[in-house]
PDB file of N, CA and C in Angstrom:
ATOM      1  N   UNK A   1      -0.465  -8.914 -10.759  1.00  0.00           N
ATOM      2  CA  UNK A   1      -0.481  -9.317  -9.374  1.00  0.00           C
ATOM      3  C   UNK A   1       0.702 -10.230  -9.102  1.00  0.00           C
ATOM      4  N   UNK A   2       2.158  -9.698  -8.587  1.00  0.00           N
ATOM      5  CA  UNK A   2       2.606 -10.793  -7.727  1.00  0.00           C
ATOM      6  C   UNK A   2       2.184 -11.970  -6.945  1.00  0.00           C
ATOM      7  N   UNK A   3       2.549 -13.183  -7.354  1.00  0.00           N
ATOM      8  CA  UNK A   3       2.421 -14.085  -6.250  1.00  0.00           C
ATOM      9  C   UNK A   3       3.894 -14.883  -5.690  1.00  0.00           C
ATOM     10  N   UNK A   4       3.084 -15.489  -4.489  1.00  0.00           N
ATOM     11  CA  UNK A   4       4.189 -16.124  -3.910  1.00  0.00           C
ATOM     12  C   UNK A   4       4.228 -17.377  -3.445  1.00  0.00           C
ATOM     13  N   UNK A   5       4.804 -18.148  -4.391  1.00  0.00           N
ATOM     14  CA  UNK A   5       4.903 -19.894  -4.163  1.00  0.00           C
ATOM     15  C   UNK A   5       4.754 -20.539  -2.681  1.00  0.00           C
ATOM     16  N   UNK A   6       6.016 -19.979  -2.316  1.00  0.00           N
ATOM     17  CA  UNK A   6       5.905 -20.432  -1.061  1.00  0.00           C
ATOM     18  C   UNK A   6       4.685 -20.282  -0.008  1.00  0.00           C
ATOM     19  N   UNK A   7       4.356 -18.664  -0.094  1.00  0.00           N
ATOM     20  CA  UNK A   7       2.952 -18.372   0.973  1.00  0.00           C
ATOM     21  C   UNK A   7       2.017 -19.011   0.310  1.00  0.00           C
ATOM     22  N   UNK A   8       2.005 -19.942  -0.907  1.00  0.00           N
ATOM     23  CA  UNK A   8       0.939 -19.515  -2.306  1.00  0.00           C
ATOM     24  C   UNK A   8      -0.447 -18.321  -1.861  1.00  0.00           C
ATOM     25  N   UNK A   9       0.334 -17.710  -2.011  1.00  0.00           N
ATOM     26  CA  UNK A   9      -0.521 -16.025  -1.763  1.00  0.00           C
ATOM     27  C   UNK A   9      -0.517 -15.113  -3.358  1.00  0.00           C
ATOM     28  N   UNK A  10      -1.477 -14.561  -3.678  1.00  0.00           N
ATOM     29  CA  UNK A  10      -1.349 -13.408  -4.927  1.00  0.00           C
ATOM     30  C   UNK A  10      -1.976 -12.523  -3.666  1.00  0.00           C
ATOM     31  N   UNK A  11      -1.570 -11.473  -5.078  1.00  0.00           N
ATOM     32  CA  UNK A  11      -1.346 -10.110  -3.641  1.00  0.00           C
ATOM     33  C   UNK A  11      -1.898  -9.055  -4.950  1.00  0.00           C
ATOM     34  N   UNK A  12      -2.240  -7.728  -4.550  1.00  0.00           N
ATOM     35  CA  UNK A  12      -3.095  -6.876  -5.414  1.00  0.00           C
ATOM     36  C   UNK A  12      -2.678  -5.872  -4.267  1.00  0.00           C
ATOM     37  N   UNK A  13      -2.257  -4.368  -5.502  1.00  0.00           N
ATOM     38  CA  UNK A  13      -2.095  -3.282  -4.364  1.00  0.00           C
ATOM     39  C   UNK A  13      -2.956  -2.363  -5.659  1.00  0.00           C
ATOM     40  N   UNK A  14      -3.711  -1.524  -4.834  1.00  0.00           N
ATOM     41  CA  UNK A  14      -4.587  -0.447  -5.596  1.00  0.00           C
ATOM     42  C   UNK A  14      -4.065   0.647  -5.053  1.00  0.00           C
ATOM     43  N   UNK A  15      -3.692   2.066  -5.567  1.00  0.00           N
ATOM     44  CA  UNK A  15      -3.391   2.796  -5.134  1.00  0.00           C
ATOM     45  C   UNK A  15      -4.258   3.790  -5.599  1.00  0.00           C
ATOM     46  N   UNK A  16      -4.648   4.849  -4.900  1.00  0.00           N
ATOM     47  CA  UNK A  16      -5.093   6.315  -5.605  1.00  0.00           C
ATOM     48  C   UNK A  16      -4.779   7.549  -4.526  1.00  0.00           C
ATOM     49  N   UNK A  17      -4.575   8.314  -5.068  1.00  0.00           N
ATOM     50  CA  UNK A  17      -4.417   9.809  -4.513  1.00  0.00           C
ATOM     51  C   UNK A  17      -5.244  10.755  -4.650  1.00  0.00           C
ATOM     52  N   UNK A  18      -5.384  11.763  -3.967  1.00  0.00           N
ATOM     53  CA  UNK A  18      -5.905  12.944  -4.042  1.00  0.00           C
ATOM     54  C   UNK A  18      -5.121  14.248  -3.409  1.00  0.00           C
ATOM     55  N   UNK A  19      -5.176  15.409  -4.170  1.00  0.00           N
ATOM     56  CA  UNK A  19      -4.360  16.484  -3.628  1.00  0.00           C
ATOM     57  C   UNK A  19      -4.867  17.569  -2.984  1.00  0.00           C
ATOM     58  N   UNK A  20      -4.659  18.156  -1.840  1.00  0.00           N
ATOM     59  CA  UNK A  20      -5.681  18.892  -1.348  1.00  0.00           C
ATOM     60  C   UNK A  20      -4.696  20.286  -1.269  1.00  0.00           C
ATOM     61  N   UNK A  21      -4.576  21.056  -2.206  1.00  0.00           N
ATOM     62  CA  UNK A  21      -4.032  22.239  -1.900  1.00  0.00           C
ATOM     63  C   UNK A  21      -4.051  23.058  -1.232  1.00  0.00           C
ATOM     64  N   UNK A  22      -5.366  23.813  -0.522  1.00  0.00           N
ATOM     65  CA  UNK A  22      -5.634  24.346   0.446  1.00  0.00           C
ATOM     66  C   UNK A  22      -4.825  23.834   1.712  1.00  0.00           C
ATOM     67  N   UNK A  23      -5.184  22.823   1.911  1.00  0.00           N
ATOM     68  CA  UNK A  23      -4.440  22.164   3.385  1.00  0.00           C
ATOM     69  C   UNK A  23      -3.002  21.654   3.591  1.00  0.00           C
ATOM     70  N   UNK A  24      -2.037  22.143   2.126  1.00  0.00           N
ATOM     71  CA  UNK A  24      -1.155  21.076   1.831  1.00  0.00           C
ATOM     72  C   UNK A  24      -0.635  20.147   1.728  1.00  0.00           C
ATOM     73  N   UNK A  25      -2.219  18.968   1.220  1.00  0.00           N
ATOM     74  CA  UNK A  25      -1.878  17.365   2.026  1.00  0.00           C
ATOM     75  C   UNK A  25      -2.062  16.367   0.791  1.00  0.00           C
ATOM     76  N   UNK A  26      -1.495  15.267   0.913  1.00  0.00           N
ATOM     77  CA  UNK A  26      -1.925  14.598  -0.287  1.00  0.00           C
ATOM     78  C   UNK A  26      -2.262  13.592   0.231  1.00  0.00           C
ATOM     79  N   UNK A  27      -3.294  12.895   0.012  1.00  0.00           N
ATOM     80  CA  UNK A  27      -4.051  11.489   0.986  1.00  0.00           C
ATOM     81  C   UNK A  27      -3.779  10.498  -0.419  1.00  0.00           C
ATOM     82  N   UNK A  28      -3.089   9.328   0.303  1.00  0.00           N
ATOM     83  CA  UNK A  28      -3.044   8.391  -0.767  1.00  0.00           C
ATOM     84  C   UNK A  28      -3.594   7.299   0.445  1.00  0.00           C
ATOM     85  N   UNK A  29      -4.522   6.816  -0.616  1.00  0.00           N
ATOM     86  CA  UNK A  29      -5.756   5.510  -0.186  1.00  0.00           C
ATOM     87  C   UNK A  29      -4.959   4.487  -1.072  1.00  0.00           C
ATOM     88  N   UNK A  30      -4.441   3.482  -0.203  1.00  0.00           N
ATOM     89  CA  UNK A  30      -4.106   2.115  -0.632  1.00  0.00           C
ATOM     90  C   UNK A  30      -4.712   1.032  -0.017  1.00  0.00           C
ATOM     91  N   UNK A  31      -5.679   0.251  -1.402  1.00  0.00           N
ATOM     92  CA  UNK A  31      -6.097  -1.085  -1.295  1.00  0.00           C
ATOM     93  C   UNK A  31      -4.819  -2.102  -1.197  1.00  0.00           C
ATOM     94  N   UNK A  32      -5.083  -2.784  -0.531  1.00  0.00           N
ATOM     95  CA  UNK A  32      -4.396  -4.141  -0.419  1.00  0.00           C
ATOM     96  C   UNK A  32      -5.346  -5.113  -0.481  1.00  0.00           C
ATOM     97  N   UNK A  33      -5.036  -6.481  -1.245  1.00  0.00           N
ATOM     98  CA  UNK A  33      -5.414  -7.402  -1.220  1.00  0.00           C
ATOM     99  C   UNK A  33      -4.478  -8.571  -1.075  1.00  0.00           C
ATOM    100  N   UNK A  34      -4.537  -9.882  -0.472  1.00  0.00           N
ATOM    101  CA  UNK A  34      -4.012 -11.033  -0.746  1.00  0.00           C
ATOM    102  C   UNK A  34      -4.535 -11.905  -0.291  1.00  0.00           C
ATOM    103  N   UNK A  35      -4.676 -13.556  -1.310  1.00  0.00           N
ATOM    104  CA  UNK A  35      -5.523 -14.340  -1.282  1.00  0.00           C
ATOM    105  C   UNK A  35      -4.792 -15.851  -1.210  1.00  0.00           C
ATOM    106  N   UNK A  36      -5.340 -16.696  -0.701  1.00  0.00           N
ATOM    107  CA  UNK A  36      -4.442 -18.062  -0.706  1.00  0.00           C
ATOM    108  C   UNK A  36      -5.023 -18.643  -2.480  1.00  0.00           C
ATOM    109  N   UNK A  37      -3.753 -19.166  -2.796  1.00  0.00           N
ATOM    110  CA  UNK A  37      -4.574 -20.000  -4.422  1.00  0.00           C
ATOM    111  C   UNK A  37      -5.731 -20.606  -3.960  1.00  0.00           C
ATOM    112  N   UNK A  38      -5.420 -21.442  -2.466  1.00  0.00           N
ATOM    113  CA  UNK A  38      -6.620 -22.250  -1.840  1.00  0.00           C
ATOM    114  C   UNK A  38      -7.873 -21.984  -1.648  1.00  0.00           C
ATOM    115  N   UNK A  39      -8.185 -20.607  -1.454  1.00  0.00           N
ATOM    116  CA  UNK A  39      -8.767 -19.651  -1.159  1.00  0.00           C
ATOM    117  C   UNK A  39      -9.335 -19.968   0.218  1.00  0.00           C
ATOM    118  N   UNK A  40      -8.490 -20.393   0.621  1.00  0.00           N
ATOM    119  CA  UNK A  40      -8.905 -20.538   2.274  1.00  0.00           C
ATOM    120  C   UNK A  40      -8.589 -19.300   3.759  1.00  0.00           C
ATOM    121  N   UNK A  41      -7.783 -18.092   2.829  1.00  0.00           N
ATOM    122  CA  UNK A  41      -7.464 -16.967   3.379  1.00  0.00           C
ATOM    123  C   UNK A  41      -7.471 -15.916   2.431  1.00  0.00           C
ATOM    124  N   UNK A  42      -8.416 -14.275   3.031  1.00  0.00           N
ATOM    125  CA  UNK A  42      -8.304 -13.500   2.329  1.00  0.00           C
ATOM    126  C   UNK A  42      -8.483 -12.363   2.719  1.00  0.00           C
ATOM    127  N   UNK A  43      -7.297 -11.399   2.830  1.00  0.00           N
ATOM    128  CA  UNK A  43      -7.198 -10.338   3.544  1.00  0.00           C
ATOM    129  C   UNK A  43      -6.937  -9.150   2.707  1.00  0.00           C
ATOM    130  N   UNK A  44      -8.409  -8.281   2.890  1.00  0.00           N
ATOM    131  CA  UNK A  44      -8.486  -6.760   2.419  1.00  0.00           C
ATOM    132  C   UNK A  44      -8.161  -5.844   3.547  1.00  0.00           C
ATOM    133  N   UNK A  45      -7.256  -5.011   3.414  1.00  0.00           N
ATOM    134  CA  UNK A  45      -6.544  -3.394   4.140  1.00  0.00           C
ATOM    135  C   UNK A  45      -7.116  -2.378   3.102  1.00  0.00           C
ATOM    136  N   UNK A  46      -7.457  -1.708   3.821  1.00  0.00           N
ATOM    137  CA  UNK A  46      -8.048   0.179   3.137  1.00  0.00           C
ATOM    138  C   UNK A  46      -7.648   0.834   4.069  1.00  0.00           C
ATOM    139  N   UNK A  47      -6.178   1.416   3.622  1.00  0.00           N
ATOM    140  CA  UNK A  47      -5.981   2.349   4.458  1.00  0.00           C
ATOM    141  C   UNK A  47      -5.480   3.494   3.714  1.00  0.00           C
ATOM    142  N   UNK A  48      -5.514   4.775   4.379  1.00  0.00           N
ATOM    143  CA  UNK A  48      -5.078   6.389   4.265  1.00  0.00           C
ATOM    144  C   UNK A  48      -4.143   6.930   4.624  1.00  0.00           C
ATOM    145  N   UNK A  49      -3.131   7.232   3.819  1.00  0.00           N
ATOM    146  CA  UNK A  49      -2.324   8.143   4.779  1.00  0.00           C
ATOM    147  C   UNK A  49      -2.253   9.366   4.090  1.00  0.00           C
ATOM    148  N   UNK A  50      -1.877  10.283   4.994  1.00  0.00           N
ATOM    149  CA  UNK A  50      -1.763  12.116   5.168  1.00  0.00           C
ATOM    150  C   UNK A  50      -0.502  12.338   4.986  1.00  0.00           C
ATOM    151  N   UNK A  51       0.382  13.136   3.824  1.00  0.00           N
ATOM    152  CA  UNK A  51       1.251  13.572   3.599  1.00  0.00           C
ATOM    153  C   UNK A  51       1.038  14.902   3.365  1.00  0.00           C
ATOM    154  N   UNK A  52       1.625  15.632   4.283  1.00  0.00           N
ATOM    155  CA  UNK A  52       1.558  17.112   4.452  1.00  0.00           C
ATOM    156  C   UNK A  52       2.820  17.947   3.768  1.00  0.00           C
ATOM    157  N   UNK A  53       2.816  18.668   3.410  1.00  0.00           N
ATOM    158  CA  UNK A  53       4.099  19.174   2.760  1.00  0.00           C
ATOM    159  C   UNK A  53       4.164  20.755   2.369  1.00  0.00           C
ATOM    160  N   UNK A  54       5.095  21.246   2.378  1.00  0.00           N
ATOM    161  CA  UNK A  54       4.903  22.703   1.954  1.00  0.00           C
ATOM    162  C   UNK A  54       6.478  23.125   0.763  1.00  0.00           C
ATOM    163  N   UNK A  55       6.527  24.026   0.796  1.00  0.00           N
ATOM    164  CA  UNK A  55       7.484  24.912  -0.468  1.00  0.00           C
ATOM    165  C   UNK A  55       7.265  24.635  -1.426  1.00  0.00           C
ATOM    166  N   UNK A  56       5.449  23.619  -1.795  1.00  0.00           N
ATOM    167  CA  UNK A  56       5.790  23.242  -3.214  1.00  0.00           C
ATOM    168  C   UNK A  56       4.360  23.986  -3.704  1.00  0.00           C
ATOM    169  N   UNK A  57       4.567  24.087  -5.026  1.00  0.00           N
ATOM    170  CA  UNK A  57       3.327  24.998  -5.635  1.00  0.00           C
ATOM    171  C   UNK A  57       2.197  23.976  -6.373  1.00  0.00           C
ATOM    172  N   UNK A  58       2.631  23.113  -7.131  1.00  0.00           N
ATOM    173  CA  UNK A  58       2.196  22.409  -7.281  1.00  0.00           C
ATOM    174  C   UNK A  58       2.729  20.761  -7.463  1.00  0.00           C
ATOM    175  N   UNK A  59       2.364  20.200  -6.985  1.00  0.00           N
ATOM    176  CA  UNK A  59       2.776  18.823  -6.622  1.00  0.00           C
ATOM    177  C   UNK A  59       2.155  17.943  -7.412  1.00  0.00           C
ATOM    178  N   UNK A  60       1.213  17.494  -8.772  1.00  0.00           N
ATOM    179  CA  UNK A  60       0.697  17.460  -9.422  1.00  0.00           C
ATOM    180  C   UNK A  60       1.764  16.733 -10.281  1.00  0.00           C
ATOM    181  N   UNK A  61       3.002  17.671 -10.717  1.00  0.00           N
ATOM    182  CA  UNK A  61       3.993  17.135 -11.672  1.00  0.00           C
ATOM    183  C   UNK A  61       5.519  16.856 -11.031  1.00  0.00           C
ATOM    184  N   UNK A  62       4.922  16.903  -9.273  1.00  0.00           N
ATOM    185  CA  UNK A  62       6.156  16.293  -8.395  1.00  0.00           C
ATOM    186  C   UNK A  62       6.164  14.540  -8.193  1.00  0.00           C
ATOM    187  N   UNK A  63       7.129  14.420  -8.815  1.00  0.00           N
ATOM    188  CA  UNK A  63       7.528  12.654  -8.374  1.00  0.00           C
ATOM    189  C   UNK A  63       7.468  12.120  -6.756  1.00  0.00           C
ATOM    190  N   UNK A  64       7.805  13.000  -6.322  1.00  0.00           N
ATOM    191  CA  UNK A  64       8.275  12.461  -5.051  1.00  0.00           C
ATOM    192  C   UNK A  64       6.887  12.006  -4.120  1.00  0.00           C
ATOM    193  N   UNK A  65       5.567  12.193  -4.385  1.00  0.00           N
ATOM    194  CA  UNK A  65       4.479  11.626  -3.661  1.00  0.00           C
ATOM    195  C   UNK A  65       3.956  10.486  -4.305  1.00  0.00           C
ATOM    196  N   UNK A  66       3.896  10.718  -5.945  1.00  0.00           N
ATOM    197  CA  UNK A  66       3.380   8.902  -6.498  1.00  0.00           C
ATOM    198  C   UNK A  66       4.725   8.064  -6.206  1.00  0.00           C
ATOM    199  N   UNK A  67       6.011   8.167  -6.256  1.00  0.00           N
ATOM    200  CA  UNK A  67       6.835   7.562  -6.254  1.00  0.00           C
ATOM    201  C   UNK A  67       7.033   7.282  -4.915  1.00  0.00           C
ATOM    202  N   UNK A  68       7.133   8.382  -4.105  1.00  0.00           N
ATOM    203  CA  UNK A  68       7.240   7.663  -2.368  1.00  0.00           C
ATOM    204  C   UNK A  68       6.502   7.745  -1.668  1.00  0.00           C
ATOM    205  N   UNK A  69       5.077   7.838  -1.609  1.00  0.00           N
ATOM    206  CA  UNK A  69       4.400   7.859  -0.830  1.00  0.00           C
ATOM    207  C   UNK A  69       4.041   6.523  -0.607  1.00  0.00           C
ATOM    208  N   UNK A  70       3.610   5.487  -1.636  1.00  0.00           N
ATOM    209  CA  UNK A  70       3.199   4.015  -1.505  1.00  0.00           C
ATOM    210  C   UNK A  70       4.295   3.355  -0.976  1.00  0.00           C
ATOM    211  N   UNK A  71       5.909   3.759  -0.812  1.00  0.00           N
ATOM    212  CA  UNK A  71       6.334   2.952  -0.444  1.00  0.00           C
ATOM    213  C   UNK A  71       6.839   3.733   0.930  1.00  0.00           C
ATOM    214  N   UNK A  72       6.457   4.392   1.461  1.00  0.00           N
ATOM    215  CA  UNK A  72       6.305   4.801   2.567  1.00  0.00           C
ATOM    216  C   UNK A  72       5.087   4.050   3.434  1.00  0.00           C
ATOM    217  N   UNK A  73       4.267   4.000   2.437  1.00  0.00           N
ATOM    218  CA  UNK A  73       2.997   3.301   3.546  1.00  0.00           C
ATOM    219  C   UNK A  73       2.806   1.915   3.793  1.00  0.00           C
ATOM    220  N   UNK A  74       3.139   1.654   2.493  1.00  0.00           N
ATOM    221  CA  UNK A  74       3.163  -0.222   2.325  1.00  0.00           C
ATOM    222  C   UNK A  74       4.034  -0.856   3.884  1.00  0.00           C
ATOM    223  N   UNK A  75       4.835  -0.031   4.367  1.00  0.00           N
ATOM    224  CA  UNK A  75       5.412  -1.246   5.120  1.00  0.00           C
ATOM    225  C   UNK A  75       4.472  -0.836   6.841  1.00  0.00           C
ATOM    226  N   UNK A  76       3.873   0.014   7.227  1.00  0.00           N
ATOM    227  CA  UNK A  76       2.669   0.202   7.979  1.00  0.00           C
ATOM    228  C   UNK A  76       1.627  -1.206   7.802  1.00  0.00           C
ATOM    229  N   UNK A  77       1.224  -1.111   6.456  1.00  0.00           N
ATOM    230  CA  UNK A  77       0.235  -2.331   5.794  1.00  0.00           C
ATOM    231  C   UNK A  77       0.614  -3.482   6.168  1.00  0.00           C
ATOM    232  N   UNK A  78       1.941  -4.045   5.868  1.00  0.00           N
ATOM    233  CA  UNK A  78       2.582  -5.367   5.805  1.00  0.00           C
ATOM    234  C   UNK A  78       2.985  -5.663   7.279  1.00  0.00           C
ATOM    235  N   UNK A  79       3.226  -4.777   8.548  1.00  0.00           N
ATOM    236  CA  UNK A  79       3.165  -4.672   9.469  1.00  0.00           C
ATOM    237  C   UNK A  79       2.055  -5.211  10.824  1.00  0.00           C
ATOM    238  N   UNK A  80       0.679  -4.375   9.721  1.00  0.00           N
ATOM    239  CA  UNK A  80      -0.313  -4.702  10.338  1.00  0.00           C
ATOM    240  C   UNK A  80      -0.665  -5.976  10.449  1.00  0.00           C
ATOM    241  N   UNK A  81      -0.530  -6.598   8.874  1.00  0.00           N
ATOM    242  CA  UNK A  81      -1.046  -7.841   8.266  1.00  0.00           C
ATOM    243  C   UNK A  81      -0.261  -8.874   9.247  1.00  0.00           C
ATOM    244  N   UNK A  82       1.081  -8.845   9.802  1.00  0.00           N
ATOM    245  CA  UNK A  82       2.183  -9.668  10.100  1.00  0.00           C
ATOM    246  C   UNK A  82       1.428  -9.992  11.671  1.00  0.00           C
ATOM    247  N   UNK A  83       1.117  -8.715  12.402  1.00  0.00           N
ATOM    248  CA  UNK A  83       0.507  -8.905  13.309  1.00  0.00           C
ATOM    249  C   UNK A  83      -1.453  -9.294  13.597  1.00  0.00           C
ATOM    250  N   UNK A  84      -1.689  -9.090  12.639  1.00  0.00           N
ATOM    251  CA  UNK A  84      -3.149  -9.426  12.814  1.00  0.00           C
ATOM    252  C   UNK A  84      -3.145 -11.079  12.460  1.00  0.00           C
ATOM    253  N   UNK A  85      -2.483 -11.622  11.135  1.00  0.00           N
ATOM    254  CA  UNK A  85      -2.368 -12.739  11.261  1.00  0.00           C
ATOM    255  C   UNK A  85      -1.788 -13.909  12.666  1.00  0.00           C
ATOM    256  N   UNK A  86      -0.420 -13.148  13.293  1.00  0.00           N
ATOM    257  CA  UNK A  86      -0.008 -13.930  14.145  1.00  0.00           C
ATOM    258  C   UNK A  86      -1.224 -13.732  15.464  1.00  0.00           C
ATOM    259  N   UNK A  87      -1.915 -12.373  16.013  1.00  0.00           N
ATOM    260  CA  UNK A  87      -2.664 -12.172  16.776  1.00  0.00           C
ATOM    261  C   UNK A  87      -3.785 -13.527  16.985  1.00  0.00           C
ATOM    262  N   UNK A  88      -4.151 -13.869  15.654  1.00  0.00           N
ATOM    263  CA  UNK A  88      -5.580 -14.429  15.221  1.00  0.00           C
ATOM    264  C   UNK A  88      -4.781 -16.031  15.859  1.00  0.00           C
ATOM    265  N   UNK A  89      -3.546 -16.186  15.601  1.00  0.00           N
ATOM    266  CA  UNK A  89      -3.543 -17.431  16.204  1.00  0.00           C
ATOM    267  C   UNK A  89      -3.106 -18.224  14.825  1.00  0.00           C
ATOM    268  N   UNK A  90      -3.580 -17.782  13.286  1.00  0.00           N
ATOM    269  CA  UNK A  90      -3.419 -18.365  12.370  1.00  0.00           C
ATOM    270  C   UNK A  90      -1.520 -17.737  12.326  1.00  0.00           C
ATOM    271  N   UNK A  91      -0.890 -19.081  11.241  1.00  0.00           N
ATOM    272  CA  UNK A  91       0.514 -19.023  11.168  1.00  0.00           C
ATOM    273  C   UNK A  91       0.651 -17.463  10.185  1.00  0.00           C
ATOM    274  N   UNK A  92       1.527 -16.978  10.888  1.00  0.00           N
ATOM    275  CA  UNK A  92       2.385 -15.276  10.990  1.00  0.00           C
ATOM    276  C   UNK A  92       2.319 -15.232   9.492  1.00  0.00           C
ATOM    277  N   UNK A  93       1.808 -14.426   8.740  1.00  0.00           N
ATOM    278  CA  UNK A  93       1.850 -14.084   7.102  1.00  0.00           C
ATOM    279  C   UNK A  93       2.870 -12.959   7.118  1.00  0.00           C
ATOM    280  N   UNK A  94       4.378 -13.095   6.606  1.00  0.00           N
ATOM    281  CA  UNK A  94       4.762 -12.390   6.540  1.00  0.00           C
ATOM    282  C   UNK A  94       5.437 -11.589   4.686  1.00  0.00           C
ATOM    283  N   UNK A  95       4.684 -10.731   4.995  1.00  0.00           N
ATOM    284  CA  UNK A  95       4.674 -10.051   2.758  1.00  0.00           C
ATOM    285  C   UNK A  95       6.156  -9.767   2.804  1.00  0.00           C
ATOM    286  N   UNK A  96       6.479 -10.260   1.466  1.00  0.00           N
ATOM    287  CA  UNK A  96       8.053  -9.556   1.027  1.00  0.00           C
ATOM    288  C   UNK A  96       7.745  -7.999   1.341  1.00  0.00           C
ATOM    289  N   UNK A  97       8.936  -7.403   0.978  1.00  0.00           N
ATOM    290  CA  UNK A  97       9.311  -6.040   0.878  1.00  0.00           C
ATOM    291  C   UNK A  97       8.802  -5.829  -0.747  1.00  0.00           C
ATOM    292  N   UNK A  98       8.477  -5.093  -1.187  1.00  0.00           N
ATOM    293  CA  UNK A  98       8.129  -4.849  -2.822  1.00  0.00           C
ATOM    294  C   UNK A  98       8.069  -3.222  -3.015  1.00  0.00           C
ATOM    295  N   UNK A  99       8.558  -3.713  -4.552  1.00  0.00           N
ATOM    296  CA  UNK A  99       9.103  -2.475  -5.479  1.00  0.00           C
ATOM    297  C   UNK A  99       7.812  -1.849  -5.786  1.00  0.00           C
ATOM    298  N   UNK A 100       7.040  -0.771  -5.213  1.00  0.00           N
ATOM    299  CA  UNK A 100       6.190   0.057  -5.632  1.00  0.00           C
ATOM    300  C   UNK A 100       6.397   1.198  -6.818  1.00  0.00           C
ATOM    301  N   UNK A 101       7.582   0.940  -6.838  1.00  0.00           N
ATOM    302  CA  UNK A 101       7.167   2.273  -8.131  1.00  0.00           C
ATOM    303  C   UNK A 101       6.846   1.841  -9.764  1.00  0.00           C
ATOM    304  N   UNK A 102       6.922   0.719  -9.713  1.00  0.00           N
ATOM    305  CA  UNK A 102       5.842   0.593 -10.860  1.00  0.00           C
ATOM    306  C   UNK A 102       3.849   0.979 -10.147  1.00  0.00           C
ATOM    307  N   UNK A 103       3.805   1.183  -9.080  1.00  0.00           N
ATOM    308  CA  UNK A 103       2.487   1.723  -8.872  1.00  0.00           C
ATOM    309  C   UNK A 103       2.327   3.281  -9.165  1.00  0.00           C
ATOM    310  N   UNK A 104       3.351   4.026  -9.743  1.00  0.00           N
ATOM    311  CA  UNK A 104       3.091   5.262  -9.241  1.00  0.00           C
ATOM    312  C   UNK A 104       2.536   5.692 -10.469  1.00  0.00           C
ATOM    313  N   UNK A 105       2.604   5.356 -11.580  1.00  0.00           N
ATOM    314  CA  UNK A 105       2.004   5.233 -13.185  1.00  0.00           C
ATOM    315  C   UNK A 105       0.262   5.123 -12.568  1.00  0.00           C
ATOM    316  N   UNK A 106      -0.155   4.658 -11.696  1.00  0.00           N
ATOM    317  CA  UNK A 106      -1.999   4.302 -11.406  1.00  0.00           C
ATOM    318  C   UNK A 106      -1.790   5.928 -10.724  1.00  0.00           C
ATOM    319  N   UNK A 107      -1.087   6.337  -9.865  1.00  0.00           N
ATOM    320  CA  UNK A 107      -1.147   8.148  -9.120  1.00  0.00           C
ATOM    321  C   UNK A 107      -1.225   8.999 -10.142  1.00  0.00           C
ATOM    322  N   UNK A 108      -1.045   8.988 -10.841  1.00  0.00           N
ATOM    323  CA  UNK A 108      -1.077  10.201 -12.104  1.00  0.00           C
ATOM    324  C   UNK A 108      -2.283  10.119 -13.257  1.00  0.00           C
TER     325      UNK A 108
END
């Protein structure tokens, strides 16, 4: 788990996939977590996204969905978070940018 001094925030990303061949789609479900050391803030995201794709036969032993799909979605996530925090009135949480492809080893 990354953390971050300054936000003192740790942060937790869960990733999993599923491949739906019939429909040509691959749904990757990413948990997010991040927590104050204080533990006075703690924000869980479960979200889905739909990657549709075709010319490929099997995608199974294609890189290009564990490797870019999380970092395609992560910044949707960090987006949300930036605005739900500032919405709430509490001070704007804004997440670094981060290197997902050490997540793509949990997709396979």
């Amino acid at each position: 788990m990354p953390e971050l001094p300054d936000q003192e925030l740790t942060l937790a990303i869960i990733p999993s996939g599923v491949v739906r061949p019939r429909e040509s789609r691959f749904d990757l479900q990413l948990i997010f977590e991040a927590t104050t050391q204080a533990g006075d803030m703690a924000i869980k995201v479960v979200s889905v996204a739909h990657f549709l794709y075709e010319g490929i036969d099997d995608i199974t032993n294609t890189p290009y969905f564990v490797q870019n799909a999380p970092a395609i979605a992560f910044p949707y996530i960090r987006a949300y978070i930036s605005a739900l925090t500032t919405l709430s009135g509490a001070p704007p949480t804004m997440l670094p940018t981060l290197n997902l492809s050490s997540q793509a080893d949990l997709l396979r």
